[in-house]
N, C-alpha and C. Protein backbone atom coordinates (compact mmCIF):
# COMPACT_ATOMS: atom_id res chain seq x y z
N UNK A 1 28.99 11.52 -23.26
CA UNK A 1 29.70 11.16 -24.49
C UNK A 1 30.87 10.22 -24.17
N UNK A 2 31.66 10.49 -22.83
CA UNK A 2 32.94 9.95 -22.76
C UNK A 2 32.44 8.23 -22.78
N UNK A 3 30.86 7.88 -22.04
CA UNK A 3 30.83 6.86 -21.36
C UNK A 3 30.22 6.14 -22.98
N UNK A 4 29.83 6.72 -23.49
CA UNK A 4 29.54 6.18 -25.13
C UNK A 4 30.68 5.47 -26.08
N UNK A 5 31.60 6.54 -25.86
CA UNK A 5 32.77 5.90 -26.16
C UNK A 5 33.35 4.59 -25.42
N UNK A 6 33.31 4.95 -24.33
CA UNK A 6 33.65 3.30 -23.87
C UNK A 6 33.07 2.19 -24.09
N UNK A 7 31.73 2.48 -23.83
CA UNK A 7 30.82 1.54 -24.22
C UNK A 7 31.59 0.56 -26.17
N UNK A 8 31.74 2.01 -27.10
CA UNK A 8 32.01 1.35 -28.13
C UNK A 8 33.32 0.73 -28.19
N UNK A 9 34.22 1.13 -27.00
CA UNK A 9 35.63 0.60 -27.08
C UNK A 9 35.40 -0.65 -26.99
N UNK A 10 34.58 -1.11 -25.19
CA UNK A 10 34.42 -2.22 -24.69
C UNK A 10 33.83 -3.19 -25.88
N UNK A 11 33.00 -2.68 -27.10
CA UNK A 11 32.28 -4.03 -27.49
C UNK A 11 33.24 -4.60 -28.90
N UNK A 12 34.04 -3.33 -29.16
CA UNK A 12 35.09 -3.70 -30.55
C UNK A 12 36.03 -4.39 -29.85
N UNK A 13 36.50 -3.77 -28.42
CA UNK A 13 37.47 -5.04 -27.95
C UNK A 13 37.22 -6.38 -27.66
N UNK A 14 35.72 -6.82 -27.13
CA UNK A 14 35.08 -8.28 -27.09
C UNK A 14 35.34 -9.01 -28.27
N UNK A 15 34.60 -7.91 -29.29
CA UNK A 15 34.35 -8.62 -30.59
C UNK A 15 35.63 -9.00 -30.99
N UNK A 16 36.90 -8.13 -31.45
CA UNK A 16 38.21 -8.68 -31.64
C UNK A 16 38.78 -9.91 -30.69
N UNK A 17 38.19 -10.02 -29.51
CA UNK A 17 38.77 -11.23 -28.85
C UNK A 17 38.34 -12.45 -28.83
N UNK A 18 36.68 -12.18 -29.39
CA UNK A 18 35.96 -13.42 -29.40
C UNK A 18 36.39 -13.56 -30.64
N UNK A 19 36.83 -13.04 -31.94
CA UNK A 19 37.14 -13.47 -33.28
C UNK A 19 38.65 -14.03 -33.30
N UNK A 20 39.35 -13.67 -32.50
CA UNK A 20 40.18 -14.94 -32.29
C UNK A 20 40.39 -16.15 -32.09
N UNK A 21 39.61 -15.66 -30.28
CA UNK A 21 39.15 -17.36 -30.10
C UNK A 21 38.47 -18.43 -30.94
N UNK A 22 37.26 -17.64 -31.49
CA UNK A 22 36.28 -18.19 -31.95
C UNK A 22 36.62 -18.91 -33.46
N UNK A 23 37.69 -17.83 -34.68
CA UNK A 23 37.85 -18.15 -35.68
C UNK A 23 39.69 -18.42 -35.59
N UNK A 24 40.03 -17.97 -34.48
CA UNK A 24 41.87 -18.43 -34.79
C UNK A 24 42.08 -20.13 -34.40
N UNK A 25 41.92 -19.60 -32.57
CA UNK A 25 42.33 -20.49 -31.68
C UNK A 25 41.75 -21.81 -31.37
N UNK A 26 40.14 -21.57 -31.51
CA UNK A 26 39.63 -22.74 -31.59
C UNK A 26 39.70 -23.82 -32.44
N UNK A 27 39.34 -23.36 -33.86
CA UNK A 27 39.89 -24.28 -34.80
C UNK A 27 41.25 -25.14 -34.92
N UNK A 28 42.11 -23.85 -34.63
CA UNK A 28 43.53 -24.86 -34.71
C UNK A 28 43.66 -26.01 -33.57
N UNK A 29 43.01 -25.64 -32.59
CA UNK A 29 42.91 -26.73 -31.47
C UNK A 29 42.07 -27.91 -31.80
N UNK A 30 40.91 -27.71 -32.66
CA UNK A 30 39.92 -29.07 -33.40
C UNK A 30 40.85 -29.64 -33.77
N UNK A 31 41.68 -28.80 -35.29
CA UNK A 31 42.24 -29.44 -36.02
C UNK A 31 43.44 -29.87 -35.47
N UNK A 32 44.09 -29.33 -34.37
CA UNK A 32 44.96 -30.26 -33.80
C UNK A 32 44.99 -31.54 -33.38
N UNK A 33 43.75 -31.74 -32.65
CA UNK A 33 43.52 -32.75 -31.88
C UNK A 33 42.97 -33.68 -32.79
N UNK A 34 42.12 -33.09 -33.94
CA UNK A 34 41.97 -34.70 -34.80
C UNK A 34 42.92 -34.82 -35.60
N UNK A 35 44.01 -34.27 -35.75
CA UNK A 35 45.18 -35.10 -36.50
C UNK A 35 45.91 -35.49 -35.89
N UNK A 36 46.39 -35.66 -34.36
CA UNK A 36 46.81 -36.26 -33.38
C UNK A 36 45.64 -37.26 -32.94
N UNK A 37 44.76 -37.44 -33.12
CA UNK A 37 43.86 -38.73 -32.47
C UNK A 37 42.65 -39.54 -33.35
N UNK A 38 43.14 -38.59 -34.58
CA UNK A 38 41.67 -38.95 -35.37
C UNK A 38 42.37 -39.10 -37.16
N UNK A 39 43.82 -39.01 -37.69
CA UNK A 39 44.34 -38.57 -38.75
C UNK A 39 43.46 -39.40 -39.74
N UNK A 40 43.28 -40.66 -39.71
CA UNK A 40 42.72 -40.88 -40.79
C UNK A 40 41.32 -40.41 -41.31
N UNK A 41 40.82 -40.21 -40.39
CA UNK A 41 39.49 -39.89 -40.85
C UNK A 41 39.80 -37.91 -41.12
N UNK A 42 40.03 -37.44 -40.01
CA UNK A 42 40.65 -35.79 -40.33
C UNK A 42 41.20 -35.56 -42.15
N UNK A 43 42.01 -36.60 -42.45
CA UNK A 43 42.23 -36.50 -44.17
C UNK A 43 41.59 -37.40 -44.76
N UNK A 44 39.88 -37.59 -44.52
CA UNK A 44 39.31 -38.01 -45.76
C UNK A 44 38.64 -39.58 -45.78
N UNK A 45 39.41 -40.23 -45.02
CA UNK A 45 39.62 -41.69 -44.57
C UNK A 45 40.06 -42.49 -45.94
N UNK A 46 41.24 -42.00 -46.77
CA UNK A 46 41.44 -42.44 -47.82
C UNK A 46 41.85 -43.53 -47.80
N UNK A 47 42.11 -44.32 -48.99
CA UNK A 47 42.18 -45.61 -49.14
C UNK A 47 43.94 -45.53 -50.22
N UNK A 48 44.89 -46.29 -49.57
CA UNK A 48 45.97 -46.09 -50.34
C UNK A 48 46.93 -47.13 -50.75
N UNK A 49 46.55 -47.34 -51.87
CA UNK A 49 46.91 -48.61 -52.56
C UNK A 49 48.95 -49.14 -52.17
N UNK A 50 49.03 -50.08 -52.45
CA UNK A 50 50.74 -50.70 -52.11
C UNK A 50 51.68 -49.91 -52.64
N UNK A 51 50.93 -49.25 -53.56
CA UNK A 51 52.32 -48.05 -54.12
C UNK A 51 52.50 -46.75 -54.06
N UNK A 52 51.50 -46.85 -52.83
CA UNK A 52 51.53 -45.38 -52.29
C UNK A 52 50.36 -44.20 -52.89
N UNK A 53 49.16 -44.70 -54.10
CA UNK A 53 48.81 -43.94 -54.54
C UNK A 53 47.22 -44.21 -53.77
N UNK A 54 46.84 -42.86 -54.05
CA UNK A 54 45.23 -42.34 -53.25
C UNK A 54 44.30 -43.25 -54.21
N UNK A 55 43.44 -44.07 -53.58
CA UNK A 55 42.23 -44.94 -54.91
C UNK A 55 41.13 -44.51 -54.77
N UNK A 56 40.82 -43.91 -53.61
CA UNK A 56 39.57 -43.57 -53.23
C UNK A 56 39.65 -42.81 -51.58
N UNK A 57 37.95 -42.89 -51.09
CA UNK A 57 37.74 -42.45 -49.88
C UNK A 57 37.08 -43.87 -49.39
N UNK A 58 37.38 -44.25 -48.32
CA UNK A 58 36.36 -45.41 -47.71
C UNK A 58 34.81 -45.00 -47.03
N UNK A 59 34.27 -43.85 -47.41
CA UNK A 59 33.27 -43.21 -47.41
C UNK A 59 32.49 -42.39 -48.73
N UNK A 60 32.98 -43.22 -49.29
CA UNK A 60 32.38 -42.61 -51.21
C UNK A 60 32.71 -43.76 -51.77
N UNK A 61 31.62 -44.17 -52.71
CA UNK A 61 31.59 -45.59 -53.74
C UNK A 61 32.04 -44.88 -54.83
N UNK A 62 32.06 -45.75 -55.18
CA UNK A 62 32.75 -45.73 -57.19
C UNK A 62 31.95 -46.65 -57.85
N UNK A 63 32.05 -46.39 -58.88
CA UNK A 63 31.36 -46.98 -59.81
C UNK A 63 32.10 -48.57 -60.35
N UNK A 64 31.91 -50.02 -60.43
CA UNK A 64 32.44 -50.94 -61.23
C UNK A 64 31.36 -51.09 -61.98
N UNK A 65 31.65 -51.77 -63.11
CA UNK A 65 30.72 -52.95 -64.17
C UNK A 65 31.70 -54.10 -64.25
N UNK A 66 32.67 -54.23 -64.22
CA UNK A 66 33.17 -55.40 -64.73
C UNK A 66 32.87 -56.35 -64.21
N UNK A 67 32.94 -58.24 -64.40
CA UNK A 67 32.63 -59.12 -63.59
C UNK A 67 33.28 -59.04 -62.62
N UNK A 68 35.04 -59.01 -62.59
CA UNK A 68 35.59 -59.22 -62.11
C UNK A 68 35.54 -58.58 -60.65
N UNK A 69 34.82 -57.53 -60.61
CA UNK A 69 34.58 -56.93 -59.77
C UNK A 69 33.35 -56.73 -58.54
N UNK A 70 33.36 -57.00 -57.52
CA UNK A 70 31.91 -56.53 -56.83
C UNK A 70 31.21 -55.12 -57.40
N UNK A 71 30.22 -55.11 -57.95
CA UNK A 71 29.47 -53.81 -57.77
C UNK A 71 28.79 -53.53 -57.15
N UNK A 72 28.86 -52.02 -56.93
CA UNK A 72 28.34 -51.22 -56.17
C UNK A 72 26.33 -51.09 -56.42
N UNK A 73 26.24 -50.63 -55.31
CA UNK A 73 24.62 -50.22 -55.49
C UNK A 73 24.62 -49.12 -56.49
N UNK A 74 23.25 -49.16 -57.26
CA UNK A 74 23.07 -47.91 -58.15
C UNK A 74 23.68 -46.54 -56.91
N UNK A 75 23.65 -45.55 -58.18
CA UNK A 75 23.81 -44.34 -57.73
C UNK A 75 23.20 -43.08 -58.53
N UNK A 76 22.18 -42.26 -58.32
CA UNK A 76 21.92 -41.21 -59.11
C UNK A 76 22.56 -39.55 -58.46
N UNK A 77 23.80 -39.89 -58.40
CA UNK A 77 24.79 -38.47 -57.98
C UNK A 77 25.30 -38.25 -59.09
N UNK A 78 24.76 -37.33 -59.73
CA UNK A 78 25.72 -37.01 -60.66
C UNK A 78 25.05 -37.96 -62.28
N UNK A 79 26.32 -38.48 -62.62
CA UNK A 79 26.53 -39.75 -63.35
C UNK A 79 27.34 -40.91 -62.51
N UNK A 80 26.76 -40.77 -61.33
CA UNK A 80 27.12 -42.02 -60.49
C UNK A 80 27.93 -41.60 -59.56
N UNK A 81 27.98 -41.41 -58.33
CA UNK A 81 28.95 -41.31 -57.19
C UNK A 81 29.83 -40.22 -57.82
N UNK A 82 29.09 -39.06 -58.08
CA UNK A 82 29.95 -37.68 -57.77
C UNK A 82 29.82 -37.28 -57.06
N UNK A 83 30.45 -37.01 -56.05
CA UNK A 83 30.28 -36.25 -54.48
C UNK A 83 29.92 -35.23 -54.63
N UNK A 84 30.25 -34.01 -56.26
CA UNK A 84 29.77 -32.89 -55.98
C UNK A 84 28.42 -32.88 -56.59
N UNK A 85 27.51 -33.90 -56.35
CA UNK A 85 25.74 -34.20 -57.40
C UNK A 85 25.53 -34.95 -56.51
N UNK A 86 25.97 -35.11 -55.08
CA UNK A 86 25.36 -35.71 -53.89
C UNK A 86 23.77 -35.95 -54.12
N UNK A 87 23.26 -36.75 -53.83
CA UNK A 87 21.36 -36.79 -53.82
C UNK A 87 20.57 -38.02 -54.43
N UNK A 88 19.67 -38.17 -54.03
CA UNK A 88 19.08 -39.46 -53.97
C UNK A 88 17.96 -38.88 -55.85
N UNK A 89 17.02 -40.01 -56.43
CA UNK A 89 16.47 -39.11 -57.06
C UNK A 89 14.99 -38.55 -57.28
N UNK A 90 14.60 -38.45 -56.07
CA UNK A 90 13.71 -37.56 -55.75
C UNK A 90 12.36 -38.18 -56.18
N UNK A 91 12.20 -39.25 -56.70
CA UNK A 91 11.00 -39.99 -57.00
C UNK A 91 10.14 -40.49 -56.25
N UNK A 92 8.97 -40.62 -55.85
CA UNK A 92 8.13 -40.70 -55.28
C UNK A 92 8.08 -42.34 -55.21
N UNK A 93 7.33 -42.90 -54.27
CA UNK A 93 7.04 -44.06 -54.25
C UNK A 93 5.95 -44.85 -55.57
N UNK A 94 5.15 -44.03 -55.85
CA UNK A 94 4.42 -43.91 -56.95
C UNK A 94 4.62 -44.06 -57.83
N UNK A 95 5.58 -43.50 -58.32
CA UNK A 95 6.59 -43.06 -59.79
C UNK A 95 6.45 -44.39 -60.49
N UNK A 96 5.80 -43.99 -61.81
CA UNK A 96 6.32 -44.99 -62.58
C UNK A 96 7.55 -45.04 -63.35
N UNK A 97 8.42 -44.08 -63.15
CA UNK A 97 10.00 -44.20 -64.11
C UNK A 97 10.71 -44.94 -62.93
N UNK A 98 10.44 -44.57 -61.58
CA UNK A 98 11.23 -45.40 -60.32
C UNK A 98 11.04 -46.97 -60.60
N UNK A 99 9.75 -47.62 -60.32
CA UNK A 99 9.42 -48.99 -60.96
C UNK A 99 9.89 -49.28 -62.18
N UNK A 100 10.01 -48.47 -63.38
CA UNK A 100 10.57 -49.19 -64.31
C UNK A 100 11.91 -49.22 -64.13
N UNK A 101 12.35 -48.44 -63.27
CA UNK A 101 14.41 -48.47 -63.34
C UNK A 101 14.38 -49.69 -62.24
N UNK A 102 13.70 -49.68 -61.05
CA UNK A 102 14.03 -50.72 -60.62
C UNK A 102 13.56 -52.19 -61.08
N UNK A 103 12.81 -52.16 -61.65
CA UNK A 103 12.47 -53.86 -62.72
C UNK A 103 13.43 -53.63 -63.82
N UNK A 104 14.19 -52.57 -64.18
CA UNK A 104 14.97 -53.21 -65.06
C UNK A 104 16.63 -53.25 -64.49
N UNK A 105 16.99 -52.67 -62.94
CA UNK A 105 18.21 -53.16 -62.30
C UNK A 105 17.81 -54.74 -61.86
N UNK A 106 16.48 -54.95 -61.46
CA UNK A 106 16.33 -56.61 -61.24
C UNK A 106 16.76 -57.39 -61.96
N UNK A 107 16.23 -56.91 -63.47
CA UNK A 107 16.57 -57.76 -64.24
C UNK A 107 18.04 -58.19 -65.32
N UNK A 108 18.85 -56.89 -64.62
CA UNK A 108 19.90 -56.81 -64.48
C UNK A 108 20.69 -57.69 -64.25
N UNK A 109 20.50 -57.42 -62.89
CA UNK A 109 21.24 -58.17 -61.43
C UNK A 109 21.18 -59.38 -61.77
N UNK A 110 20.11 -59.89 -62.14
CA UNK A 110 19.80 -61.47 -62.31
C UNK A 110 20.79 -62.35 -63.32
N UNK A 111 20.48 -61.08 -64.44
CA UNK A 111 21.30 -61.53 -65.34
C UNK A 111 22.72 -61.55 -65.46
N UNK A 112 23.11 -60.60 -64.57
CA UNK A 112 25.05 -60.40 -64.75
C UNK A 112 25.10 -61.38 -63.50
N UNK A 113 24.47 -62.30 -62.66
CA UNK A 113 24.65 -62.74 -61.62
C UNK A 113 24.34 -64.34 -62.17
N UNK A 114 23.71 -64.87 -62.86
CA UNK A 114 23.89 -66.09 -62.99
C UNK A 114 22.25 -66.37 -62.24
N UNK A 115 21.13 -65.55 -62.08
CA UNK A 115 20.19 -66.04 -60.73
C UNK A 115 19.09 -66.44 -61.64
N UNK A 116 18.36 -67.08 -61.18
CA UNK A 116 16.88 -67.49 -61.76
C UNK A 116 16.19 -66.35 -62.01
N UNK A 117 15.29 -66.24 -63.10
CA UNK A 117 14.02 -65.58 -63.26
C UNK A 117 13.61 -64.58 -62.21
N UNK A 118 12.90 -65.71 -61.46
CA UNK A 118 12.19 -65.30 -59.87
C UNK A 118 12.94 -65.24 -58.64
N UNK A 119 14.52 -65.29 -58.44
CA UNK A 119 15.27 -65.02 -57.96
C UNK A 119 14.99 -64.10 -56.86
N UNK A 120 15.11 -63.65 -55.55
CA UNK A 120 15.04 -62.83 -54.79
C UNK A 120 16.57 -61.91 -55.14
N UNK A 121 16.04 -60.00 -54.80
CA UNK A 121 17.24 -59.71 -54.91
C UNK A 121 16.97 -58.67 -53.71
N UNK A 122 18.67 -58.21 -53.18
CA UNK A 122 18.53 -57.20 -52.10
C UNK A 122 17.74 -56.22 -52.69
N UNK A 123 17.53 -55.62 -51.95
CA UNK A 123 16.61 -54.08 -52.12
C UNK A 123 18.16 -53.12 -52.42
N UNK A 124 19.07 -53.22 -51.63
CA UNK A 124 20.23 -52.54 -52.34
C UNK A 124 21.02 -52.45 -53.20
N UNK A 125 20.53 -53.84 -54.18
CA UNK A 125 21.21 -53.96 -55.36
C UNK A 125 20.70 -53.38 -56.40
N UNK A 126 19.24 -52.72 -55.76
CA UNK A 126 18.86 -52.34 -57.05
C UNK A 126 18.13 -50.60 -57.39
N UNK A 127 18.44 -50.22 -55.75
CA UNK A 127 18.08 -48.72 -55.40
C UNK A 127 18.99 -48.32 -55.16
N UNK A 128 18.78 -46.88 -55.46
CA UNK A 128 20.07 -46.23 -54.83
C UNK A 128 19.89 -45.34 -53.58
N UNK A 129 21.09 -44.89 -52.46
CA UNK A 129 21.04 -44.66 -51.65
C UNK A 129 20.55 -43.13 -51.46
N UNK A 130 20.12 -42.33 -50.50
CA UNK A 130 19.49 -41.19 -50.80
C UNK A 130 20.92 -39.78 -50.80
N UNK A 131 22.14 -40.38 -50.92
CA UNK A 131 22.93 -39.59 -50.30
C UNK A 131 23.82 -39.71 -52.30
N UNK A 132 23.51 -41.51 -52.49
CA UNK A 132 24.29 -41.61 -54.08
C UNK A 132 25.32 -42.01 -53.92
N UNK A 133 26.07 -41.87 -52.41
CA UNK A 133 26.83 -42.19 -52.19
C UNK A 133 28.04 -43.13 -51.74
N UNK A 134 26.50 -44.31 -51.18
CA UNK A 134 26.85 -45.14 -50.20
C UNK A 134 28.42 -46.11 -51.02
N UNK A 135 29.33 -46.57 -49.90
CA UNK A 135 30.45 -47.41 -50.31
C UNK A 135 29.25 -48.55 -49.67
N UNK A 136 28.84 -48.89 -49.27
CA UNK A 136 29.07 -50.44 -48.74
C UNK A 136 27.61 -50.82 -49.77
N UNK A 137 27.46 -52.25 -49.75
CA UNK A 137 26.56 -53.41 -50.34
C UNK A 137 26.43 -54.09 -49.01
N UNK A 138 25.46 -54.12 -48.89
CA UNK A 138 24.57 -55.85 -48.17
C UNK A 138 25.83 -56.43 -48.27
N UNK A 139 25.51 -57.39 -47.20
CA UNK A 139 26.45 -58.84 -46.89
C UNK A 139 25.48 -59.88 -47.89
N UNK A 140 23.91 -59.51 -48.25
CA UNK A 140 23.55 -60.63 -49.09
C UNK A 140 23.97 -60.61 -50.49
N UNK A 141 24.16 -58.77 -50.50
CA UNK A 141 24.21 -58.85 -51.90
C UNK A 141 25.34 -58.82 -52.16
N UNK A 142 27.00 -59.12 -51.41
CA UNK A 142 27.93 -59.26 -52.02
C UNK A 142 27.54 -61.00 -52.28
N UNK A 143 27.25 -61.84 -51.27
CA UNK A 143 26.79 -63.04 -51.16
C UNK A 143 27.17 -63.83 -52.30
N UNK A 144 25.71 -63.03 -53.36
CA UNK A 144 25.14 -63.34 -54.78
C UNK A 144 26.04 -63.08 -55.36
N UNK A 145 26.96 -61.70 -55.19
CA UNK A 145 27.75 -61.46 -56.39
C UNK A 145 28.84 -62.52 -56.66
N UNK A 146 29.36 -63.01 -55.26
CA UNK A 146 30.97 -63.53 -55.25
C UNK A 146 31.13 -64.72 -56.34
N UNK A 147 30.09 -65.82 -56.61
CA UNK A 147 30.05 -66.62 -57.59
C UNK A 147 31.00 -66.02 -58.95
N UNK A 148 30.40 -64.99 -58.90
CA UNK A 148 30.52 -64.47 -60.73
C UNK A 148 32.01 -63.79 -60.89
N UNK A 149 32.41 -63.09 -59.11
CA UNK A 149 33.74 -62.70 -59.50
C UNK A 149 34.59 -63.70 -59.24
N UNK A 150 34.37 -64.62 -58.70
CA UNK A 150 35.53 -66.07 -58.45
C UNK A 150 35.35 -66.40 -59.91
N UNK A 151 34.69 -66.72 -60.49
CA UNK A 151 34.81 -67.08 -61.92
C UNK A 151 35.43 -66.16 -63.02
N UNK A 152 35.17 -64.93 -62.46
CA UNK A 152 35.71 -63.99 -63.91
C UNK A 152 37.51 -63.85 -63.28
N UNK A 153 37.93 -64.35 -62.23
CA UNK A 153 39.44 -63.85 -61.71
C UNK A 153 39.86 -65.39 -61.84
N UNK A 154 39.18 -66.52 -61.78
CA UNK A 154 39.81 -68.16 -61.93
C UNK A 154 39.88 -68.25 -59.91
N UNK A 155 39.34 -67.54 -58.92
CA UNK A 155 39.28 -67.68 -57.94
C UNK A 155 38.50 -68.77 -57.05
N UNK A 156 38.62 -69.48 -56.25
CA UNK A 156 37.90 -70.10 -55.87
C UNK A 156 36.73 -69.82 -54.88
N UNK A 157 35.51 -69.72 -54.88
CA UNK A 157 34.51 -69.07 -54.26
C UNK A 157 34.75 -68.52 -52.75
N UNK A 158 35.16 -69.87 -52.30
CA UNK A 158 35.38 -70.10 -50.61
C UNK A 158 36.42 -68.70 -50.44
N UNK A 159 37.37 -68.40 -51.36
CA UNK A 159 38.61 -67.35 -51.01
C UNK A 159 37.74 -65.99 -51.06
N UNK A 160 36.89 -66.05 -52.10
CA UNK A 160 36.31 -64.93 -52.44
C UNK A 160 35.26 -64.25 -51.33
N UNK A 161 34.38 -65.61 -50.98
CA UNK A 161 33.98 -65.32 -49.59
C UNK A 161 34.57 -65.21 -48.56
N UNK A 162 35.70 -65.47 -48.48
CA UNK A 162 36.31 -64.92 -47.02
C UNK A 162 36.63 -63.47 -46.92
N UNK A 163 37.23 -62.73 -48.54
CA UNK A 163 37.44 -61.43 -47.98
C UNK A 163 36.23 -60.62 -48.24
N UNK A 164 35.28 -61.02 -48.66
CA UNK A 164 33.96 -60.77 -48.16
C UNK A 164 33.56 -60.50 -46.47
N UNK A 165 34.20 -61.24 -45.86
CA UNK A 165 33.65 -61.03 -44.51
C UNK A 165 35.15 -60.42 -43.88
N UNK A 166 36.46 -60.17 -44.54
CA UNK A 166 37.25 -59.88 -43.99
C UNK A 166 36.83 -58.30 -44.37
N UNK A 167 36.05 -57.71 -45.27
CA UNK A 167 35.79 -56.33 -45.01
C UNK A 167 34.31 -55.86 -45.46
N UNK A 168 33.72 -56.71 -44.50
CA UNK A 168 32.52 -56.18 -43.98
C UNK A 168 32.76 -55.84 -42.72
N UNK A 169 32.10 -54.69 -42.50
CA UNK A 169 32.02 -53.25 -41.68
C UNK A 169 30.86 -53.93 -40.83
N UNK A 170 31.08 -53.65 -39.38
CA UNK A 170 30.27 -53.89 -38.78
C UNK A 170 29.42 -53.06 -37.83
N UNK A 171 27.82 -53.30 -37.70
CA UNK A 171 27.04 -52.11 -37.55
C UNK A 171 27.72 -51.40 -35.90
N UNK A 172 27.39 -49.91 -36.25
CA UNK A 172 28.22 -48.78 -35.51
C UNK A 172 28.03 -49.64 -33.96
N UNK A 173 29.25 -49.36 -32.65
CA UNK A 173 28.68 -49.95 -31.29
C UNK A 173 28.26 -51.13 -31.16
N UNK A 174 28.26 -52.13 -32.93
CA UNK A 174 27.46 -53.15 -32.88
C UNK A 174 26.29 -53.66 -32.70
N UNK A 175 25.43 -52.83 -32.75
CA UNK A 175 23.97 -52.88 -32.87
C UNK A 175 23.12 -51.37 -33.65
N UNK A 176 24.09 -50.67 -34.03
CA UNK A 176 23.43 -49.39 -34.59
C UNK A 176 23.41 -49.59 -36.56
N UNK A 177 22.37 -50.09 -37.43
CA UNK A 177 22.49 -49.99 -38.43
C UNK A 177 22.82 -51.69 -39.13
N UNK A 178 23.36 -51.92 -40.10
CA UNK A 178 23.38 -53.30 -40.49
C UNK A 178 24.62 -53.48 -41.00
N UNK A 179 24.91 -54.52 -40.93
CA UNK A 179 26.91 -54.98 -40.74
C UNK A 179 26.47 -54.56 -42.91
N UNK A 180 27.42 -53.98 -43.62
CA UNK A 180 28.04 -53.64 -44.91
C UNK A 180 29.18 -53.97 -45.15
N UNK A 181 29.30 -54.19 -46.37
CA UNK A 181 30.57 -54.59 -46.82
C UNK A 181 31.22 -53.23 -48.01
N UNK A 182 32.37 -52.86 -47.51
CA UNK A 182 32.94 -51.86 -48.41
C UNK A 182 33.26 -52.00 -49.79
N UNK A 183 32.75 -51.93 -51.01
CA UNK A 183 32.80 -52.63 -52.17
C UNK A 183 34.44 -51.77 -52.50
N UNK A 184 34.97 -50.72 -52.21
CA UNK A 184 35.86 -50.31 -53.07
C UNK A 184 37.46 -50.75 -52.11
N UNK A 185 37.14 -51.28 -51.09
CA UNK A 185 38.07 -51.57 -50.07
C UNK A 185 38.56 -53.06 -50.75
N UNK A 186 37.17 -53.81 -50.95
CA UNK A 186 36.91 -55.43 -50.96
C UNK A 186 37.30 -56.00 -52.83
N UNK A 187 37.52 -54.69 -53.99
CA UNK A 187 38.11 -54.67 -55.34
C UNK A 187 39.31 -54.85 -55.25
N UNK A 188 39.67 -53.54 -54.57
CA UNK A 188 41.24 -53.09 -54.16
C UNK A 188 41.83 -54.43 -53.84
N UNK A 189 41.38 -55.45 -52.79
CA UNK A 189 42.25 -56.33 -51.79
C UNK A 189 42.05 -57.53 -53.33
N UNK A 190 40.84 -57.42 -54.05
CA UNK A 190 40.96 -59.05 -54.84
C UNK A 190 41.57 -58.42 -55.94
N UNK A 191 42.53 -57.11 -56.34
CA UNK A 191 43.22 -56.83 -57.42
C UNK A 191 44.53 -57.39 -56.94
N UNK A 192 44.96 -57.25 -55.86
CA UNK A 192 45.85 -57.78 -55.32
C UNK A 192 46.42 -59.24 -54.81
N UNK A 193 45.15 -59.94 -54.73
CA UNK A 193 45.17 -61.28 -54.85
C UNK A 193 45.20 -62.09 -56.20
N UNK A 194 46.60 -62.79 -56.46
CA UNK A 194 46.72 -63.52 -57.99
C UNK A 194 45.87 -64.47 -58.01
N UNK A 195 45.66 -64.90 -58.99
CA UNK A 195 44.41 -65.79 -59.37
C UNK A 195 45.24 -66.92 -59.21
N UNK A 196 43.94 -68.57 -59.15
CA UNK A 196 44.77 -69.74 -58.87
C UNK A 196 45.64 -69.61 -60.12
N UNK A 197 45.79 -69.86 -61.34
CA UNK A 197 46.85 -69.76 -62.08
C UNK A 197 47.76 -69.36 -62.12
N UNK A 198 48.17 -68.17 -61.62
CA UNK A 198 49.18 -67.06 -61.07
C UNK A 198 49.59 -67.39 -60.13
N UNK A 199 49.40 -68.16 -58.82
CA UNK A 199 49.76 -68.37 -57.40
C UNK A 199 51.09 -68.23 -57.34
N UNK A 200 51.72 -69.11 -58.30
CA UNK A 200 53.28 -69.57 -58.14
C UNK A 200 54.39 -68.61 -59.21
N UNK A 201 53.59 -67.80 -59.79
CA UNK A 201 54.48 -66.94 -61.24
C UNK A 201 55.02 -66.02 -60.24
């Protein structure tokens, strides 16, 4: 009996020590070390506008329509990029409601874009990502868009394309995945840029 008892001492005392380590000590040491070496991403990798306020995550899209703005790839999370309706929408390659949503984002795209008829368009301008989530667009398909927002801000194309490539993301290690451009990073910076009319006010 005595050695029974020990036995149960020995395994409540493990267990209390491994539930320290395991649920006290370890964690606070993760979370130490990525907010000493990792803070931005550890809170979120938020995005924080000139006056100090939170606009977003640079890992979650938002929704635009306006010209003025790059838009984002569809999204079926939710009602568009709700993080908590995460998910792609489950349609088969087959599907005929998939083909009709995507012939009618083509014909969309074409149209809020200024493009021909028979126009080629990214494949990401007009699907959505399987997560709903994605922030970034093609480098082609900001490309197409920039025409329409230099015109709806009085911008001149060439400016518009530069911060186009000033925040496109480039693929992980540089060869893992395809260089993206952050659409809610790349709004943010042309809200902040005055239009040629404005330059000098």
């Amino acid at each position: 009996m005595k050695d029974f008892f020990a036995e149960i001492r020995g395994a409540v005392m493990a267990t209390l020590i491994l539930a320290v380590v395991c649920c006290g000590i370890y964690p606070l040491v993760v979370y130490g070390l990525a907010r000493a070496f990792f803070a931005d991403k550890a809170n979120g990798s938020l995005i924080v506008d000139a006056k100090g306020a939170v606009r977003g995550s640079a890992l979650i899209g938002q929704p635009f329509s306006a010209d003025k703005y790059f838009h984002p790839r569809p999204s079926t999370a939710g009602n568009g990029y709700d993080p908590t309706s995460s998910g792609g929408s489950n349609l088969g390659p087959t599907s005929k409601k998939l083909a009709d949503s995507i012939a009618q984002n083509i014909a969309d795209y074409r149209s809020q874009n200024g493009l021909d008829t028979n126009a080629p368009v990214p494949a990401d301008a007009v699907t959505a990502s399987a997560s709903g989530l994605d922030p970034h667009i093609s480098v082609a398909n900001a490309a197409l868009q920039a025409p329409r927002v230099a015109k709806a801000r009085g911008l001149p194309v060439d400016q518009v394309r530069a911060l186009v490539a000033q925040y496109t993301d480039k693929p992980d290690l540089g060869f893992l995945g395809d260089a993206g451009v952050n659409v809610l990073r790349l709004n943010l910076a042309l809200d902040e840029t005055p239009a040629a009319g404005n330059a000098s006010k």
